[in-house]
Structure formats: structure tokens, C-alpha cells
Protein backbone atom coordinates (compact mmCIF):
# COMPACT_ATOMS: atom_id res chain seq x y z
CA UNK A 1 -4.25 -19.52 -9.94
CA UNK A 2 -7.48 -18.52 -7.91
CA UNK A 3 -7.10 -16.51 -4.61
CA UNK A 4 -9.64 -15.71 -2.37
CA UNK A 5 -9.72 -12.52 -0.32
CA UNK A 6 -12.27 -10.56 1.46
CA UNK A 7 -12.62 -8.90 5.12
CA UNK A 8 -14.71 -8.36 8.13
CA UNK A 9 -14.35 -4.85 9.99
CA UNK A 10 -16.13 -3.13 12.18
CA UNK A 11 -16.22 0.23 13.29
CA UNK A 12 -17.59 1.97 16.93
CA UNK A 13 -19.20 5.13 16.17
CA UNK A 14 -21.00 7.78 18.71
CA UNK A 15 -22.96 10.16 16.93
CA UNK A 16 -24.00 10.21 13.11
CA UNK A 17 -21.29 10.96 10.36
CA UNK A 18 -19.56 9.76 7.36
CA UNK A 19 -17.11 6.71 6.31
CA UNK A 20 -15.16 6.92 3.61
CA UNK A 21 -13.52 3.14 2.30
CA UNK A 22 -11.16 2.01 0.13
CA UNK A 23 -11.43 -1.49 -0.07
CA UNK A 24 -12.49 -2.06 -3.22
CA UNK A 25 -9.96 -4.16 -5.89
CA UNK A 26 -8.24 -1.32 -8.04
CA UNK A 27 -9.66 -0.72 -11.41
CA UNK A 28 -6.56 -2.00 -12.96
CA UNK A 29 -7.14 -5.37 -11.36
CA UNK A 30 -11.03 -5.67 -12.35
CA UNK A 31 -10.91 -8.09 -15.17
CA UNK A 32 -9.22 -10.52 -13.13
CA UNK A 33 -12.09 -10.68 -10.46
CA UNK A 34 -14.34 -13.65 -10.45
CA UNK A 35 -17.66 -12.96 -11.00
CA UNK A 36 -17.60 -9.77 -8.28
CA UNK A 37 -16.44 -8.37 -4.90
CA UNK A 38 -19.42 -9.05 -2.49
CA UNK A 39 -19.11 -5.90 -0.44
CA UNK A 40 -21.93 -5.57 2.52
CA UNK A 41 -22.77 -3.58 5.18
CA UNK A 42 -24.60 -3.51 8.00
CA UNK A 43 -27.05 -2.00 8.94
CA UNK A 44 -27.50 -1.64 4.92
CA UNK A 45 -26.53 2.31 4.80
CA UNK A 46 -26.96 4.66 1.54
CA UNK A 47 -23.36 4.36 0.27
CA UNK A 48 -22.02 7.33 -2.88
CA UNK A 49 -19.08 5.41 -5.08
CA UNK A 50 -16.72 7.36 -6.94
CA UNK A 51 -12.68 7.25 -8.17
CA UNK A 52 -10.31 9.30 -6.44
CA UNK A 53 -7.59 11.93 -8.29
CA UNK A 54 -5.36 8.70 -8.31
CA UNK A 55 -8.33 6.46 -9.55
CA UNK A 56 -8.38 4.56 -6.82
CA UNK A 57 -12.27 3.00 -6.02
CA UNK A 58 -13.97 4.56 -3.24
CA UNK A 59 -17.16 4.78 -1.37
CA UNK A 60 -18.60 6.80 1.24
CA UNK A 61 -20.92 5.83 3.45
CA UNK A 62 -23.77 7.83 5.54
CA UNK A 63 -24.32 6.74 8.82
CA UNK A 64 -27.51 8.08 10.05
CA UNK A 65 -28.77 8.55 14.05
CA UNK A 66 -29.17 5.90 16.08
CA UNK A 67 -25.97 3.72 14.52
CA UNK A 68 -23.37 2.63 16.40
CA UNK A 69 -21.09 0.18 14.73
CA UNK A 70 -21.41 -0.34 10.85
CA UNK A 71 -20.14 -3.45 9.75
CA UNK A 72 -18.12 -4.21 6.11
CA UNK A 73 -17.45 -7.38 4.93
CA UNK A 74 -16.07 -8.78 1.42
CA UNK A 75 -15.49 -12.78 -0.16
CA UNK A 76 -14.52 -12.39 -3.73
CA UNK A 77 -12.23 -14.45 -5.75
CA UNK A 78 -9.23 -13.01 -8.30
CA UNK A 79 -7.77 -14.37 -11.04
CA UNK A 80 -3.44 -14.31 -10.50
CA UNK A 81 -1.10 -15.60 -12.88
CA UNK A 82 1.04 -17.17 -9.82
CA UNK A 83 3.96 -15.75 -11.34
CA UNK A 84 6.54 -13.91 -9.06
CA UNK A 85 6.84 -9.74 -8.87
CA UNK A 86 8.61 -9.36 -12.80
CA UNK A 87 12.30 -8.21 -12.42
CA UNK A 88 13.91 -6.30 -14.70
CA UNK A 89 18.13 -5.03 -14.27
CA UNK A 90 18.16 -3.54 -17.27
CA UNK A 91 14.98 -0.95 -16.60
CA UNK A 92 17.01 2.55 -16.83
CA UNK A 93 16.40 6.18 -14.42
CA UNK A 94 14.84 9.03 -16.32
CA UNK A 95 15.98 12.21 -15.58
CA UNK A 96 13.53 15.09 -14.06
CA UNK A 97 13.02 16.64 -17.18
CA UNK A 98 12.13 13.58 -19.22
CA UNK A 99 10.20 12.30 -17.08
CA UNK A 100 6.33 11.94 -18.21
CA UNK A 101 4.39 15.16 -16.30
CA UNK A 102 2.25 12.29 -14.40
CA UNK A 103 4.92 11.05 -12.58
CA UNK A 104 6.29 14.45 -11.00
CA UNK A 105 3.94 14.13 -7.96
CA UNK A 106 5.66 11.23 -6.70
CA UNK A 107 8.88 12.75 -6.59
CA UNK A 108 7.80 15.71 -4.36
CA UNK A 109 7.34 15.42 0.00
CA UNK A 110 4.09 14.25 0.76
CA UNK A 111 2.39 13.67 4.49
CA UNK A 112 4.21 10.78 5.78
CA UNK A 113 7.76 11.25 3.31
CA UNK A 114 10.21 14.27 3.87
CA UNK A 115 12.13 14.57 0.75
CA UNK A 116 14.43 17.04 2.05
CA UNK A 117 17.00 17.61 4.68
CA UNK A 118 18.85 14.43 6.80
CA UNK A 119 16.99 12.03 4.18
CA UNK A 120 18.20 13.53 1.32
CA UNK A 121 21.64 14.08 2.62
CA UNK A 122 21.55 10.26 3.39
CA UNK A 123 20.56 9.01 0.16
CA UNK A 124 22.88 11.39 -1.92
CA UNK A 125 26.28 10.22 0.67
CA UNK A 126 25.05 6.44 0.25
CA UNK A 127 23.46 5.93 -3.23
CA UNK A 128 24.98 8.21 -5.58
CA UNK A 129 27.69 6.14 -6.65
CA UNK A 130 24.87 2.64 -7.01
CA UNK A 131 24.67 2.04 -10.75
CA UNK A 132 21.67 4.19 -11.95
CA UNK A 133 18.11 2.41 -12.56
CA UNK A 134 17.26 -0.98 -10.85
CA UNK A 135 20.47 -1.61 -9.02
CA UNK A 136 19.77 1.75 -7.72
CA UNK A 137 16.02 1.00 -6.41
CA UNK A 138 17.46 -2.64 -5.01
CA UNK A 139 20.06 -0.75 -2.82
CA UNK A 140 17.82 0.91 -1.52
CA UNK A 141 15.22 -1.65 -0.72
CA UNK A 142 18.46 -3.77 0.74
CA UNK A 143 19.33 -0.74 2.98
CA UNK A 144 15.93 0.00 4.34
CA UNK A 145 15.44 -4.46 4.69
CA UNK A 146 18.42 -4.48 6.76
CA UNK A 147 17.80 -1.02 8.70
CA UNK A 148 14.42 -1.08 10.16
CA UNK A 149 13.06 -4.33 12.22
CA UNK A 150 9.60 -5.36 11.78
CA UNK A 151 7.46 -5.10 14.51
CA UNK A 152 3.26 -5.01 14.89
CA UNK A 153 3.47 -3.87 18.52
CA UNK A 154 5.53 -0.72 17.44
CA UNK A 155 3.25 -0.07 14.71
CA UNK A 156 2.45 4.00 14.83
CA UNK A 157 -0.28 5.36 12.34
CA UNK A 158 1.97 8.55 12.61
CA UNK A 159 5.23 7.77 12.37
CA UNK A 160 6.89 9.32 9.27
CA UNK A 161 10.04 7.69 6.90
CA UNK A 162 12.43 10.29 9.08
CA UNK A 163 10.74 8.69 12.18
CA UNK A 164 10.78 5.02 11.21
CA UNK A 165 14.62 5.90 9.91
CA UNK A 166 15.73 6.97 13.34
CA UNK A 167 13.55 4.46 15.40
CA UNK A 168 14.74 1.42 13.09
CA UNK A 169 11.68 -0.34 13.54
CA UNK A 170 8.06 -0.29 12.13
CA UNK A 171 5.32 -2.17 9.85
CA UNK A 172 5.10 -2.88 6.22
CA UNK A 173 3.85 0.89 5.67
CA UNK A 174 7.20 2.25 7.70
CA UNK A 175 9.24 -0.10 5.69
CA UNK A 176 7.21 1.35 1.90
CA UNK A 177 7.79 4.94 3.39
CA UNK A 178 11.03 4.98 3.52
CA UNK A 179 11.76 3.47 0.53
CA UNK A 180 9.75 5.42 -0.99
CA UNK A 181 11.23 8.52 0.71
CA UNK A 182 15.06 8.02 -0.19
CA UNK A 183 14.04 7.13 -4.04
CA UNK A 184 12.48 10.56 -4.66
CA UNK A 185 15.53 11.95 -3.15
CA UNK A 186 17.66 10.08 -6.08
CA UNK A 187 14.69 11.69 -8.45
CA UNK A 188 13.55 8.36 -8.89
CA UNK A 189 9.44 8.70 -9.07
CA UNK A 190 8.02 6.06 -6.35
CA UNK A 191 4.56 5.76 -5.15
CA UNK A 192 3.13 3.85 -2.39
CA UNK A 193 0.82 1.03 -2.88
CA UNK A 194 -1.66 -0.85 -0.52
CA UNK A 195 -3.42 -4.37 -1.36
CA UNK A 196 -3.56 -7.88 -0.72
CA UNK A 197 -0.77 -10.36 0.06
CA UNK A 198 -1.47 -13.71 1.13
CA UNK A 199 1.74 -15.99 2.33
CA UNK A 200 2.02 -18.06 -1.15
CA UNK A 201 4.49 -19.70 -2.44
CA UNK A 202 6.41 -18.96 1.35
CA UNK A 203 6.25 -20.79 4.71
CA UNK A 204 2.96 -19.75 6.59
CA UNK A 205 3.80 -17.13 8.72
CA UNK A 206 2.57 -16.95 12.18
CA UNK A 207 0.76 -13.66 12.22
CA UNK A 208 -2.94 -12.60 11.53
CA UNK A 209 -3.60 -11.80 8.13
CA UNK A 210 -3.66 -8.45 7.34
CA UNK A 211 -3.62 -5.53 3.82
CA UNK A 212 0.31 -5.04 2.96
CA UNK A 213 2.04 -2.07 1.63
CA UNK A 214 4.86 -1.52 -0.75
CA UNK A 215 5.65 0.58 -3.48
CA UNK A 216 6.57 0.89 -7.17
CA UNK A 217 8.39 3.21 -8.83
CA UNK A 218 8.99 4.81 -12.21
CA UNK A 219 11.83 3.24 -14.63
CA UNK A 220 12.21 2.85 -17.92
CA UNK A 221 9.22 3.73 -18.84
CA UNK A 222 6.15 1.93 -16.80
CA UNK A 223 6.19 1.30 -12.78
CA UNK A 224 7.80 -1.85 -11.30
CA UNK A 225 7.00 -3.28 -8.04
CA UNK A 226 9.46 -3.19 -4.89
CA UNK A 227 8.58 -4.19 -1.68
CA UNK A 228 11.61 -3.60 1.11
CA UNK A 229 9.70 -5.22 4.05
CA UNK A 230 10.21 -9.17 2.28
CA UNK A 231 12.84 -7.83 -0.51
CA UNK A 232 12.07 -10.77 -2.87
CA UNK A 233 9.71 -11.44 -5.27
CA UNK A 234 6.19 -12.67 -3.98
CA UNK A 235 3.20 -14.62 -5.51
CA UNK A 236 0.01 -12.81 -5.51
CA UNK A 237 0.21 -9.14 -5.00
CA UNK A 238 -4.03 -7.74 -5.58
CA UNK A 239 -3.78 -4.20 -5.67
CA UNK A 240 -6.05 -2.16 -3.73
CA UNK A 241 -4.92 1.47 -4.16
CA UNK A 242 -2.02 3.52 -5.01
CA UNK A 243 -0.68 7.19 -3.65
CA UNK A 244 1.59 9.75 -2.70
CA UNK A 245 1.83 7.04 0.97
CA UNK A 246 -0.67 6.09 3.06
CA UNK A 247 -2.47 9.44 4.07
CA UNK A 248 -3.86 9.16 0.18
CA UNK A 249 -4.98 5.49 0.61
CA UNK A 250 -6.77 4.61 4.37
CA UNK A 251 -8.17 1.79 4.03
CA UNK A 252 -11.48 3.46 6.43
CA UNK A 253 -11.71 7.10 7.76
CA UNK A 254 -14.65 8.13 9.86
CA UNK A 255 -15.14 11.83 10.01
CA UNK A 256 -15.80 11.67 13.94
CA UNK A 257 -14.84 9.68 16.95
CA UNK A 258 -14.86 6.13 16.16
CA UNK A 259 -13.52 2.67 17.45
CA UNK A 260 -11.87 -0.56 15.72
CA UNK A 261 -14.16 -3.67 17.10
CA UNK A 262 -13.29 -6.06 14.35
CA UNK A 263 -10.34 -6.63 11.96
CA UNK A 264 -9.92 -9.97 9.48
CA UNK A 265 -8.45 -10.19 6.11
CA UNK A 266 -8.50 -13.34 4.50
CA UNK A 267 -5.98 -13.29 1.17
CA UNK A 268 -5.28 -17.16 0.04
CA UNK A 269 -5.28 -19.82 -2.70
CA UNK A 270 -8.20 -21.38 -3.53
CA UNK A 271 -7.22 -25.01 -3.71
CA UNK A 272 -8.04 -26.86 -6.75
């Protein structure tokens, strides 16, 4: 299977500065692009590319006086195997202290997921007795499906997994917060993930397209995908970037005042 994705944003800005992006297809995901990502911008501005401490691609871009909108658009096709998220009931929890030393940061509060206090008393009352591992994970993701209601006019860039958990409503990255949130309270390592997800293999959806989030975590050895906003397997996850959640992973930041002009993903199968 071929899927096309690529964007078109633009970005306001008032005085001369720096944008960082993270747009590009993750490193673990290069092979699989066809021919290359077709990244421009405009006005063409110098841009510095480097990897992040979670080797995520990244590129920052000078925006010199007399700018004031810089444009970035992508059209690139991937390679997918068309296959469904992989499952696996029998992948087992690790405890802490065997636990590979790379894992331990996602198991610790970050910006936007409070390991502590009413979440952890929550997942410890309602999850402790869930059969260890996958089962685990899946009640979880069942919980936090059922819990929060979907909704792009409450979307907050703010709003934290204690937040979303007592407002019962957010986006895809309220849903992967939370998640993410009550499996590091179990001591389950989970990490929060940002990409492309076109609507294959489902009914179109009547929304824009947009990036998604979810998450993976840490069992049995290698990280699995979960996502607890659909909570079944889908066709054609293209990772973008992985982090603690989604203060490591912004898909644009603009060190100075700024505004959104223009916003369109395109993720979906090329036809053959």
C-alpha cells in the first residue's frame, strides 16, 4: 500500500525570530518513503536540521526582517504494509527494576501528565486487580474511550490528563495524555506519539484532516501501539515524532508572537 501525505501551514509573524518544526517523517519510518518528503518554504529561509534527545527530525528556521508569514508545505508518498496496529495478549509488564534504563523517562510526570496524586490514586483503586501486561494497557485505553468525549471545539493546547480527566472531553492529544498518564502510574513505561492517520480501511469521517496522537508503551520487551481515542486497530499509522507528550513534540513553535493563517493535512491511499 502507497499513502500520500503532506501539508500546507502558514504562520503570521510580527517581527523577526525563529521556527522550530517537526514535521518531518521519523527516522524509523525513512526507508519506507518514496523517493523523498518535498518540504518547502516560502519565502525560501536559511533552515539548521538536526535530531532531538528523542531522535525525532527537526529543523529550525530563521526568519529574517521584513517577513511576515512563512509558508511550509510537504507531498511525499510512504510505503505501509496496510496491515492493522499488531496485537499482542500475551506481551508481559516489566517491573521498575528490570526495566531497560531508556525507558525510565516515560514513567516519570512530564508537562502535560501528573503521575501523582488523584491520578494515581485512580489507577491503583481501578486497575490493580486487571491482569498484568496487555489486558492491563486495554483497560485502560477502554476506560479513558468511554470517559472523555471527543470534541475539536473544546480542544485546549493546555489542558493537562488531570484536566481532560475531570472535564471528560478533549482531542486525540487529551485522549493519548491520559492514557498515557494512568499507565505510568501502573509503572507501565508509555510515551506519546504524534503522526499521520488517514481514515483507511474505516468510513470517511466528516472532519478536516488533521496529525493524530496516541501512544505506545513498553511490554515485553519492545513498544506496542495503543491509541484510546478510536480503541481499535487502524491502517496506516506514519510516525512523525515520539515524547514524554506533546510539549516534547509541537508540530511548529515560533519563539515570538505569531498567528495560524493556514492548516491542511492530507494523509490517504494512493489508488492503484
Amino acid at each position: 500500500m502507497q499513502i500520500r501525505i503532506g501539508f500546507d501551514i502558514e504562520l503570521g509573524v510580527t517581527a523577526p525570530t525563529a521556527l522550530i518544526y517537526m514535521l518531518q517523517v521519523h527516522p524509523s519510518r525513512a526507508a519506507d518513503i518514496q523517493g523523498e518528503e518535498n518540504i518547502t518554504i516560502s519565502p525560501p529561509l536559511a533552515t539548521d536540521f538536526y535530531l532531538d534527545g528523542f531522535g525525532n527530525q527537526c529543523a529550525r528556521v530563521h526568519v529574517p526582517p521584513g517577513v511576515s508569514s512563512v509558508r511550509l508545505r510537504n507531498d511525499a508518498v510512504v510505503y505501509d504494509t496496510g496491515w492493522p496496529d499488531p496485537v499482542d495478549h500475551g506481551a508481559i509488564e516489566h517491573a521498575p527494576a528490570d526495566l531497560p534504563v531508556s525507558t525510565l523517562p516515560f514513567l516519570l510526570p512530564s508537562r502535560y501528565c501528573e503521575v501523582d496524586g488523584e491520578l494515581l490514586q485512580f489507577a491503583w483503586a481501578n486497575f490493580l486487580n486487571v491482569t498484568p501486561g496487555w489486558q492491563r494497557v486495554q483497560a485502560i485505553c477502554d476506560f479513558v474511550h468511554r470517559h472523555l468525549r471527543f470534541d475539536y471545539g473544546s480542544a485546549r493546547a493546555t489542558r493537562t490528563a488531570l484536566e481532560g480527566f475531570r472535564e471528560r472531553t478533549g482531542v486525540c492529544r487529551d485522549f493519548a495524555h491520559l492514557a498515557i498518564t494512568l499507565c505510568r502510574c501502573m509503572n507501565i513505561p508509555a510515551r506519546y506519539v504524534t503522526g499521520y492517520l488517514g481514515d483507511i480501511g474505516i468510513p470517511p469521517v466528516r472532519s478536516p484532516m488533521d496529525f493524530s496522537a496516541w501512544f505506545e508503551v513498553y511490554l515485553g520487551n519492545r513498544w506496542h501501539t495503543f491509541d484510546a481515542r478510536h480503541n481499535i486497530p487502524r491502517i496506516g499509522r506514519i510516525v512523525i515524532a515520539r515524547g514524554r507528550d506533546a510539549a516534547d513534540v509541537p508540530i511548529t513553535m515560533v519563539f515570538g508572537e505569531n498567528s495560524l493563517q493556514r492548516f491542511e493535512v492530507t494523509t490517504e491511499e494512493v489508488m492503484q
